[in-house]
PDB file of N, CA and C in Angstrom:
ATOM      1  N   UNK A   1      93.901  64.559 180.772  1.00  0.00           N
ATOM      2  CA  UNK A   1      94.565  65.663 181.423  1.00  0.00           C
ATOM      3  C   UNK A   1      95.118  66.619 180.362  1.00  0.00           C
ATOM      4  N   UNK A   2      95.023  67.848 180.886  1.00  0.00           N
ATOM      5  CA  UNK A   2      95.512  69.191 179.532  1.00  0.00           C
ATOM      6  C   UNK A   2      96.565  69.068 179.754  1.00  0.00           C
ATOM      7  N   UNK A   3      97.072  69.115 178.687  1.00  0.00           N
ATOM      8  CA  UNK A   3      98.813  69.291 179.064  1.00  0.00           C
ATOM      9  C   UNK A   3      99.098  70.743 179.491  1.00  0.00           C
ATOM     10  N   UNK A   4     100.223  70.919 180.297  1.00  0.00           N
ATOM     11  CA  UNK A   4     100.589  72.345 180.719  1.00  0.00           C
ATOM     12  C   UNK A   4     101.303  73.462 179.652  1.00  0.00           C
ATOM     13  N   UNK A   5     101.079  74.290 180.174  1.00  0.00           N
ATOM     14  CA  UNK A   5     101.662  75.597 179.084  1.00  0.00           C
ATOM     15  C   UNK A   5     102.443  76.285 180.196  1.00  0.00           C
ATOM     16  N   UNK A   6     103.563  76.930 179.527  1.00  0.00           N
ATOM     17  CA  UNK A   6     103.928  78.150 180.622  1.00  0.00           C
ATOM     18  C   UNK A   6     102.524  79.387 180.365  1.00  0.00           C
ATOM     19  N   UNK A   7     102.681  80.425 181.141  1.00  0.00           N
ATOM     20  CA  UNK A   7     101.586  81.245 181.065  1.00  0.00           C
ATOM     21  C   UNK A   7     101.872  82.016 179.772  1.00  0.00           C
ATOM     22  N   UNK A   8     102.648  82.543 179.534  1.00  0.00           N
ATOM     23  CA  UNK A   8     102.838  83.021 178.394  1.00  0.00           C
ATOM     24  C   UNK A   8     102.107  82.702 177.053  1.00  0.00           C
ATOM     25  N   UNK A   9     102.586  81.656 176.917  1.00  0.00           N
ATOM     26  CA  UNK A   9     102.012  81.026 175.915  1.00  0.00           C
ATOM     27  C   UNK A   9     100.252  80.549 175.858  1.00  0.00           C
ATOM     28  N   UNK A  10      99.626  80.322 177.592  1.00  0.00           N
ATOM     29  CA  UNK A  10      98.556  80.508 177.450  1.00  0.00           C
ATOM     30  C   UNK A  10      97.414  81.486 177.257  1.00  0.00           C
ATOM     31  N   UNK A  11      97.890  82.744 177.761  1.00  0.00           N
ATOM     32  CA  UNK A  11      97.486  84.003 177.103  1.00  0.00           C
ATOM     33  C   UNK A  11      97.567  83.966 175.821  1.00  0.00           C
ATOM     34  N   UNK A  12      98.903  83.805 175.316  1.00  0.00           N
ATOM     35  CA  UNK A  12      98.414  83.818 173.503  1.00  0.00           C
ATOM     36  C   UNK A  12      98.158  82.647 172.976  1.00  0.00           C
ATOM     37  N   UNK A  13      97.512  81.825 173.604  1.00  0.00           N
ATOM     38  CA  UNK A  13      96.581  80.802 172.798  1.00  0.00           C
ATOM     39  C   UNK A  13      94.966  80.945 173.512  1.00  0.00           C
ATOM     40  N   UNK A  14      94.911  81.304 174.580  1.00  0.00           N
ATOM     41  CA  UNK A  14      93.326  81.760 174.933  1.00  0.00           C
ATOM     42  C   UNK A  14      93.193  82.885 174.205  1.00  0.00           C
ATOM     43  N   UNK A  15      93.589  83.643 174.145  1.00  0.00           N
ATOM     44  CA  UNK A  15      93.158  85.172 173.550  1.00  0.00           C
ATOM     45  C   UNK A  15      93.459  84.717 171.956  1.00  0.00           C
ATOM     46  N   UNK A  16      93.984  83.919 171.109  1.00  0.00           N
ATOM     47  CA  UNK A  16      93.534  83.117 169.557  1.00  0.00           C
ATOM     48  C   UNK A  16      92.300  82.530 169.936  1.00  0.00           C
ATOM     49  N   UNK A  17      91.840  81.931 170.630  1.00  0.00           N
ATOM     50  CA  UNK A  17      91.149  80.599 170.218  1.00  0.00           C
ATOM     51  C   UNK A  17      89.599  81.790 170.911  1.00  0.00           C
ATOM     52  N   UNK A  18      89.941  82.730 171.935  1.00  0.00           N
ATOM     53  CA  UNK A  18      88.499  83.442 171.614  1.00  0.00           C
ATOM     54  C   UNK A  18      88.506  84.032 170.766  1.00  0.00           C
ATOM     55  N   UNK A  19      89.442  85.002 169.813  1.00  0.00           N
ATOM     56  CA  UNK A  19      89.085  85.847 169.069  1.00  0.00           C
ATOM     57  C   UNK A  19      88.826  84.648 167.414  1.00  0.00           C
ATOM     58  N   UNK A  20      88.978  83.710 167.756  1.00  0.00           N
ATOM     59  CA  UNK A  20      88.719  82.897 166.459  1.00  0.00           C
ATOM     60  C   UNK A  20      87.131  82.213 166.606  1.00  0.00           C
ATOM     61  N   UNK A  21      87.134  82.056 167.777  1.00  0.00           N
ATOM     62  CA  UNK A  21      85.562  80.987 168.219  1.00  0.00           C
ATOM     63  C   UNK A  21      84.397  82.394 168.141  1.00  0.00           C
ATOM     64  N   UNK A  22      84.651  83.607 168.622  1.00  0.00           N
ATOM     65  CA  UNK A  22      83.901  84.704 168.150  1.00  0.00           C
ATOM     66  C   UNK A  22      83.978  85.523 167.345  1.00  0.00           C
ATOM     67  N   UNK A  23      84.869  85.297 166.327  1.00  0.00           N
ATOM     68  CA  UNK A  23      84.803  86.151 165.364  1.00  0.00           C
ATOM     69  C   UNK A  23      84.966  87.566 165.585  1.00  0.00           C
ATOM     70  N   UNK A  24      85.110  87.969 166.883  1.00  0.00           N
ATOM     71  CA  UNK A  24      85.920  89.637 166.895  1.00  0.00           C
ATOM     72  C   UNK A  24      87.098  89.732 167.488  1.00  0.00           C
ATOM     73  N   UNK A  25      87.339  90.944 167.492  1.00  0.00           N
ATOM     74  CA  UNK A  25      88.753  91.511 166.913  1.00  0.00           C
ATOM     75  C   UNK A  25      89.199  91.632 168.869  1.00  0.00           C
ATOM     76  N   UNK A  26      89.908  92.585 168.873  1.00  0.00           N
ATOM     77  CA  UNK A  26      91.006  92.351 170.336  1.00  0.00           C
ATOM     78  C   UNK A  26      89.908  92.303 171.751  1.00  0.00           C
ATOM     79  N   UNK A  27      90.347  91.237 172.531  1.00  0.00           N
ATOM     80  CA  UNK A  27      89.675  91.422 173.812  1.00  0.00           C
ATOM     81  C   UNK A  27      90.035  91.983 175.329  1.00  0.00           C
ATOM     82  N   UNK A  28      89.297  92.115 176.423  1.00  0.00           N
ATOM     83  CA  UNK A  28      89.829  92.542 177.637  1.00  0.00           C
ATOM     84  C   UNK A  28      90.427  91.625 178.099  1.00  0.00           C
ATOM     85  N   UNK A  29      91.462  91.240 179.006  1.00  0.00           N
ATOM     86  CA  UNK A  29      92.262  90.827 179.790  1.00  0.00           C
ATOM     87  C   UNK A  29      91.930  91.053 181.389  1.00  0.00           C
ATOM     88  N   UNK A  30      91.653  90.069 182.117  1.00  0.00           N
ATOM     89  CA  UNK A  30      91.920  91.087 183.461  1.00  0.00           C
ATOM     90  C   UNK A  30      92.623  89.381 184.022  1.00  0.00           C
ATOM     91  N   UNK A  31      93.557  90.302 184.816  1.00  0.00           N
ATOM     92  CA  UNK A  31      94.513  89.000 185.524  1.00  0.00           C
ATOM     93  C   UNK A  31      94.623  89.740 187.012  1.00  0.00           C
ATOM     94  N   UNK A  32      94.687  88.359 188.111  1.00  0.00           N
ATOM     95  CA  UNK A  32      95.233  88.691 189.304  1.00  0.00           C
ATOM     96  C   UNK A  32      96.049  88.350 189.533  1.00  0.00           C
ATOM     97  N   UNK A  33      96.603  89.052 190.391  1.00  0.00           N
ATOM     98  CA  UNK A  33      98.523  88.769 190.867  1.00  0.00           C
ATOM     99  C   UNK A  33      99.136  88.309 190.367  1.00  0.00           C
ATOM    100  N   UNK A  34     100.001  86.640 190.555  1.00  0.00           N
ATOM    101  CA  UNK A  34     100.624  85.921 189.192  1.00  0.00           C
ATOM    102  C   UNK A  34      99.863  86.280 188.019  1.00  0.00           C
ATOM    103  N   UNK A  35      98.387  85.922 187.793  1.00  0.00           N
ATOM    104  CA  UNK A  35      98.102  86.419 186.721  1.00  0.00           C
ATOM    105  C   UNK A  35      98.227  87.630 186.376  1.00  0.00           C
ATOM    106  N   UNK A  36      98.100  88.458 186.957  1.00  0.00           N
ATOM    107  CA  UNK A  36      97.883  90.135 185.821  1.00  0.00           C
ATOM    108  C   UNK A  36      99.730  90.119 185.693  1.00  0.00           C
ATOM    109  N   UNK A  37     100.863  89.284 186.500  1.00  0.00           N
ATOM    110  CA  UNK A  37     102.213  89.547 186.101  1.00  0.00           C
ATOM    111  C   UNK A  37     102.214  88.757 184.925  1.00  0.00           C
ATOM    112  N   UNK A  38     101.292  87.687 184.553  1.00  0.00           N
ATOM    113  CA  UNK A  38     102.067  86.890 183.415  1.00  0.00           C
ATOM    114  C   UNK A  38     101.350  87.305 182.328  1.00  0.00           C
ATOM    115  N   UNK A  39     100.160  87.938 182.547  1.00  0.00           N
ATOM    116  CA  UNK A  39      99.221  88.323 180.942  1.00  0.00           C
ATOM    117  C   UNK A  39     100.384  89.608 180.787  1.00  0.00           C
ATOM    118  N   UNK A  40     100.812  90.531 182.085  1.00  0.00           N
ATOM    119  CA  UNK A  40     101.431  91.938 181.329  1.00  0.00           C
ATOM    120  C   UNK A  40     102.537  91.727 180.528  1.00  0.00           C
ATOM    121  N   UNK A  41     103.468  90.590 180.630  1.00  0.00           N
ATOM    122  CA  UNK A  41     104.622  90.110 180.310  1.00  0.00           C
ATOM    123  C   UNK A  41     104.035  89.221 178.834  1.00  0.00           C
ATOM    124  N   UNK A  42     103.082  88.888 178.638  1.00  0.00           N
ATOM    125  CA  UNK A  42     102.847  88.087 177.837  1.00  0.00           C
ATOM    126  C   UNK A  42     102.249  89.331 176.616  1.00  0.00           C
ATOM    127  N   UNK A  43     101.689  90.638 176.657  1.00  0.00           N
ATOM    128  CA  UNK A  43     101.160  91.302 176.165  1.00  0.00           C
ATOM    129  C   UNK A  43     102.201  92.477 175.940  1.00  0.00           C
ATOM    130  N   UNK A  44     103.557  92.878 176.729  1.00  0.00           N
ATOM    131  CA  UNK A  44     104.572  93.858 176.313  1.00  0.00           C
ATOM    132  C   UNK A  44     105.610  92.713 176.162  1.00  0.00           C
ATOM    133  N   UNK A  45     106.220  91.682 176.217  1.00  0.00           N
ATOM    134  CA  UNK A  45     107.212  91.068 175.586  1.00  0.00           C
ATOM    135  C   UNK A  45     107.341  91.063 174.445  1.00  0.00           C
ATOM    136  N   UNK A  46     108.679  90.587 173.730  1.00  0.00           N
ATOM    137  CA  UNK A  46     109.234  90.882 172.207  1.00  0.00           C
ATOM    138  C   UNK A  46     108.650  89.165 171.957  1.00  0.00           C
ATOM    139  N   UNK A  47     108.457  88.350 173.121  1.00  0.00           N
ATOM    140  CA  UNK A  47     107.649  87.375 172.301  1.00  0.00           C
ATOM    141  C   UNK A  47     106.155  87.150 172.178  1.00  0.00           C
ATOM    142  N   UNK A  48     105.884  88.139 172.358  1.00  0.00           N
ATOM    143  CA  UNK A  48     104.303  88.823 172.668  1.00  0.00           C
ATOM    144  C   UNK A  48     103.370  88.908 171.092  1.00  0.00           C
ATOM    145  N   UNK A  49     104.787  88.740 170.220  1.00  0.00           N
ATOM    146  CA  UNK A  49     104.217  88.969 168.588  1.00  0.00           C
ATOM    147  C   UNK A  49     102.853  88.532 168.525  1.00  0.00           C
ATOM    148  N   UNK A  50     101.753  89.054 167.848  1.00  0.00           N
ATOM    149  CA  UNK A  50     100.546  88.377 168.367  1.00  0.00           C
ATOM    150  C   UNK A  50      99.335  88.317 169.057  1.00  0.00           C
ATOM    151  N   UNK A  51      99.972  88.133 170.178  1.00  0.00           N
ATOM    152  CA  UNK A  51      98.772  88.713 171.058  1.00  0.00           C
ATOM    153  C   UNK A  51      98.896  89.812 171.681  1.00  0.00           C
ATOM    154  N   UNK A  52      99.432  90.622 171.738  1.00  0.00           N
ATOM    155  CA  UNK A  52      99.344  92.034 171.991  1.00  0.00           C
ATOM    156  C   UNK A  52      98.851  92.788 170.506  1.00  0.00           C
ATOM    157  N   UNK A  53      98.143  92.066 169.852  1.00  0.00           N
ATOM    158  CA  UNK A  53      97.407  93.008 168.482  1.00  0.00           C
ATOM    159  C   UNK A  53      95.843  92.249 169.324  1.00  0.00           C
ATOM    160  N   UNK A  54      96.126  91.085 169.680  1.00  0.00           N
ATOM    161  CA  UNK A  54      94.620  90.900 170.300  1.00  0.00           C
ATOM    162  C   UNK A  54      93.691  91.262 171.536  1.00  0.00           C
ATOM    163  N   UNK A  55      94.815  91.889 172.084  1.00  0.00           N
ATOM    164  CA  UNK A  55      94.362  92.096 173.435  1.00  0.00           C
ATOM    165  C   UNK A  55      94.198  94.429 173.597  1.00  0.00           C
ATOM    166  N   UNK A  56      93.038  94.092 173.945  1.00  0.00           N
ATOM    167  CA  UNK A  56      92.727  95.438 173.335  1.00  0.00           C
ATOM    168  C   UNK A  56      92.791  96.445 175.186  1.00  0.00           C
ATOM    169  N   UNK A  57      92.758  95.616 175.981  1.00  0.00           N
ATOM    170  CA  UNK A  57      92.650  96.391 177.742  1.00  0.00           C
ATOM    171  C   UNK A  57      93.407  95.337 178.353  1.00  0.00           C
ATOM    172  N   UNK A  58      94.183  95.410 179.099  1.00  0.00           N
ATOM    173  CA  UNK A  58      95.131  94.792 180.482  1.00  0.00           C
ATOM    174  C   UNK A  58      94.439  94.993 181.471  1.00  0.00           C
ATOM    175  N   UNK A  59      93.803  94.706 182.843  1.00  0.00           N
ATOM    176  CA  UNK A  59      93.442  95.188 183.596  1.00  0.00           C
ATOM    177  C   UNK A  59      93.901  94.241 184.447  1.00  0.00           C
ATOM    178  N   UNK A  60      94.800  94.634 185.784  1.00  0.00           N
ATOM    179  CA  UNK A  60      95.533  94.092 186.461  1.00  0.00           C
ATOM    180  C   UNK A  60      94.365  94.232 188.158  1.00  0.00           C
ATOM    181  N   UNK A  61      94.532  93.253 188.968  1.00  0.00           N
ATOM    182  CA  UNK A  61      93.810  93.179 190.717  1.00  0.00           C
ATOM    183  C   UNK A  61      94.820  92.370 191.453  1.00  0.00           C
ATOM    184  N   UNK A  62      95.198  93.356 192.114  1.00  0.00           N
ATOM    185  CA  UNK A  62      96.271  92.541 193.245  1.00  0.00           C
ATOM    186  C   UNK A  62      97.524  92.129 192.756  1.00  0.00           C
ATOM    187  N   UNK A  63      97.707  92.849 191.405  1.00  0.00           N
ATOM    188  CA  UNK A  63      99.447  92.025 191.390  1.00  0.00           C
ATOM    189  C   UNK A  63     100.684  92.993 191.630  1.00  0.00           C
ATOM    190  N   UNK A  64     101.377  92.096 192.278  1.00  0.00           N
ATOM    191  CA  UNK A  64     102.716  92.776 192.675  1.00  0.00           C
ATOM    192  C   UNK A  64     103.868  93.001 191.440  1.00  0.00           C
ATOM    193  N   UNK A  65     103.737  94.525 190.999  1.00  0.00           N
ATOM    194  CA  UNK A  65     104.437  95.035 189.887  1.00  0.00           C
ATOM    195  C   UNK A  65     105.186  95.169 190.335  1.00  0.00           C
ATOM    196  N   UNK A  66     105.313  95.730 191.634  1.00  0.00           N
ATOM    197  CA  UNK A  66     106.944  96.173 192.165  1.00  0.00           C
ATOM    198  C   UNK A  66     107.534  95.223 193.315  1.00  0.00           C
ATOM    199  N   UNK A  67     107.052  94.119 192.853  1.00  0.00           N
ATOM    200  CA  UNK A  67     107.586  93.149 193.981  1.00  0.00           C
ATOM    201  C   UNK A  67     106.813  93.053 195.360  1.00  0.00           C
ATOM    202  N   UNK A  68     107.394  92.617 196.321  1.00  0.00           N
ATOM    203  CA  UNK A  68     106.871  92.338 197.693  1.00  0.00           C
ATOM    204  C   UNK A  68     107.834  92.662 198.554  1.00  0.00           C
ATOM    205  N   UNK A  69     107.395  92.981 199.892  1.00  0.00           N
ATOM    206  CA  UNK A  69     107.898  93.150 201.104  1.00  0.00           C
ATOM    207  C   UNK A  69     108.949  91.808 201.411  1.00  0.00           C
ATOM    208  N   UNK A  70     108.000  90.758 201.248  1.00  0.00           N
ATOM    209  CA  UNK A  70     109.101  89.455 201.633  1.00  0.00           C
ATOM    210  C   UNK A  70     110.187  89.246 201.096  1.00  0.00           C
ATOM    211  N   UNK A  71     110.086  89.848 199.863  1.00  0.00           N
ATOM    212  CA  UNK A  71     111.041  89.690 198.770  1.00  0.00           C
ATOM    213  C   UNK A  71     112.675  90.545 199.302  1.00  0.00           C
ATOM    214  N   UNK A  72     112.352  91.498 200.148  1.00  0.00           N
ATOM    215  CA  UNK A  72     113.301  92.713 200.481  1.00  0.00           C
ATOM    216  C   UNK A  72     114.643  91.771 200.702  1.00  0.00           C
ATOM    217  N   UNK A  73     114.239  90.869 201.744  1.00  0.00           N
ATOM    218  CA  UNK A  73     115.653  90.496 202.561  1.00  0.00           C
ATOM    219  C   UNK A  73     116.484  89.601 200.976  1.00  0.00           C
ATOM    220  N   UNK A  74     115.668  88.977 200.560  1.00  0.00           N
ATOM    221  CA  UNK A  74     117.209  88.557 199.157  1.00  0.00           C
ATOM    222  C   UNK A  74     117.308  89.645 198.438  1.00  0.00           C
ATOM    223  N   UNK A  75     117.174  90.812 198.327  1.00  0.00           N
ATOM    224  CA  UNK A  75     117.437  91.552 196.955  1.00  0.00           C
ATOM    225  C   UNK A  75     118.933  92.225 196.832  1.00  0.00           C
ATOM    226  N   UNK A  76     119.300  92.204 198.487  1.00  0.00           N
ATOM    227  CA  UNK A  76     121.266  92.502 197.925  1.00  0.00           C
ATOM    228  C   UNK A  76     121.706  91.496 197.201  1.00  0.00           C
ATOM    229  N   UNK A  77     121.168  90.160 197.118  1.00  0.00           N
ATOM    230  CA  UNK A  77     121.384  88.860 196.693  1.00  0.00           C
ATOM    231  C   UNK A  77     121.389  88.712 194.833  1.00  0.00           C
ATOM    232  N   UNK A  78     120.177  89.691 194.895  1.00  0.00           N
ATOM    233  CA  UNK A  78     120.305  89.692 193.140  1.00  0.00           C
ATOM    234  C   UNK A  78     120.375  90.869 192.745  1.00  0.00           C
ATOM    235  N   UNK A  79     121.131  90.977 191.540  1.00  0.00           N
ATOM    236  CA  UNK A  79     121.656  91.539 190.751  1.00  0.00           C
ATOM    237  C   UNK A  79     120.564  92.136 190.177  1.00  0.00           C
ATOM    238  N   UNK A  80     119.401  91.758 189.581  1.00  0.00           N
ATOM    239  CA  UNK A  80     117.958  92.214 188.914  1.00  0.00           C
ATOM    240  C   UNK A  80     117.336  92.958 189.629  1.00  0.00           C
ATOM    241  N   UNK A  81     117.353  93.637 191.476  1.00  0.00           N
ATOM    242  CA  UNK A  81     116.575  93.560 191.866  1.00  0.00           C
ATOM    243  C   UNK A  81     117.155  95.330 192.444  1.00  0.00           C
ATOM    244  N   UNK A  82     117.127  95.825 191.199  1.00  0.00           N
ATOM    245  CA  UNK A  82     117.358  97.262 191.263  1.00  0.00           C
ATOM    246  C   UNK A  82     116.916  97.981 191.595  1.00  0.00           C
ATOM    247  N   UNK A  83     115.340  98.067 191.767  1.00  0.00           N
ATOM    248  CA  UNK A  83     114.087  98.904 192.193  1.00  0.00           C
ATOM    249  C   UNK A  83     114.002  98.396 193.398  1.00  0.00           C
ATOM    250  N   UNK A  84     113.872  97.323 194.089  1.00  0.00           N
ATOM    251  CA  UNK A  84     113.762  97.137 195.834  1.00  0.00           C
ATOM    252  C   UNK A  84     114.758  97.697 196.140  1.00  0.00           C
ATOM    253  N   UNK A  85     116.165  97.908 195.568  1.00  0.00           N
ATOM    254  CA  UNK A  85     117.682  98.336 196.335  1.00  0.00           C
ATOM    255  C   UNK A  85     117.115  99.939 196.642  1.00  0.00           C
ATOM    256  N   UNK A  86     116.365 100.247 195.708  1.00  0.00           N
ATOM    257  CA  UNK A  86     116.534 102.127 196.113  1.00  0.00           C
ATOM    258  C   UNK A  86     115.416 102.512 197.117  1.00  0.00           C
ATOM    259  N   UNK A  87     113.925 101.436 196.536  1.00  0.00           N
ATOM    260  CA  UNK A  87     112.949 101.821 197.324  1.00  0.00           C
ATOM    261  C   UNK A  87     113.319 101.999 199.565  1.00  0.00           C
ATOM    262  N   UNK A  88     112.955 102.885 199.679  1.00  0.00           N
ATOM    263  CA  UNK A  88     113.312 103.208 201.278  1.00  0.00           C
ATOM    264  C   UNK A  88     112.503 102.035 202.219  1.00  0.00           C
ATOM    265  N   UNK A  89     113.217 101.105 202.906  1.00  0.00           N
ATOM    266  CA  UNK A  89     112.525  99.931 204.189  1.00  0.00           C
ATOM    267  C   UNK A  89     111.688 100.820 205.430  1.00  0.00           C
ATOM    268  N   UNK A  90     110.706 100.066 204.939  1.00  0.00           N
ATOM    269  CA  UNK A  90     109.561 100.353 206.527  1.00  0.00           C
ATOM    270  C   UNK A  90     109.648  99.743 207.525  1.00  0.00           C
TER     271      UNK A  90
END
């Protein structure tokens, strides 16, 4: 059994271990939903050192950048959740 990674860290060890097994330089990315949230976070984070020199395109399908609808009813609840507070309810 593989041992687990948070995602973070598996983006910047898949995107080493291709750009080392092929010998070129930065590759495409494409992530869905959880994924395209954890490669974008993994590719603009300050712990991103790394693989954001390897990753040459982000290309995101289906992920929720600005959150979700379901999400609405806790967001007086948190403090982080500054952008659902202003966006206008349908």
């Amino acid at each position: 059994m593989a041992p687990r990674c948070d995602g973070r860290s598996c983006v910047k060890e898949g995107t080493r271990e291709v750009c080392t097994r092929t010998g070129h330089g930065p590759v495409d990315v494409i992530g869905h939903s959880l994924g395209g949230l954890i490669a974008r976070r993994a590719t603009t984070s300050s712990a991103s050192v790394g693989t954001d020199a390897r990753v040459h395109t982000l290309v995101t399908l289906g992920t929720p950048h600005g959150g979700t609808l379901l999400s609405r009813p806790c967001c007086p609840h948190i403090r982080s959740c500054v952008r659902c507070a202003r966006t206008p309810r349908r």
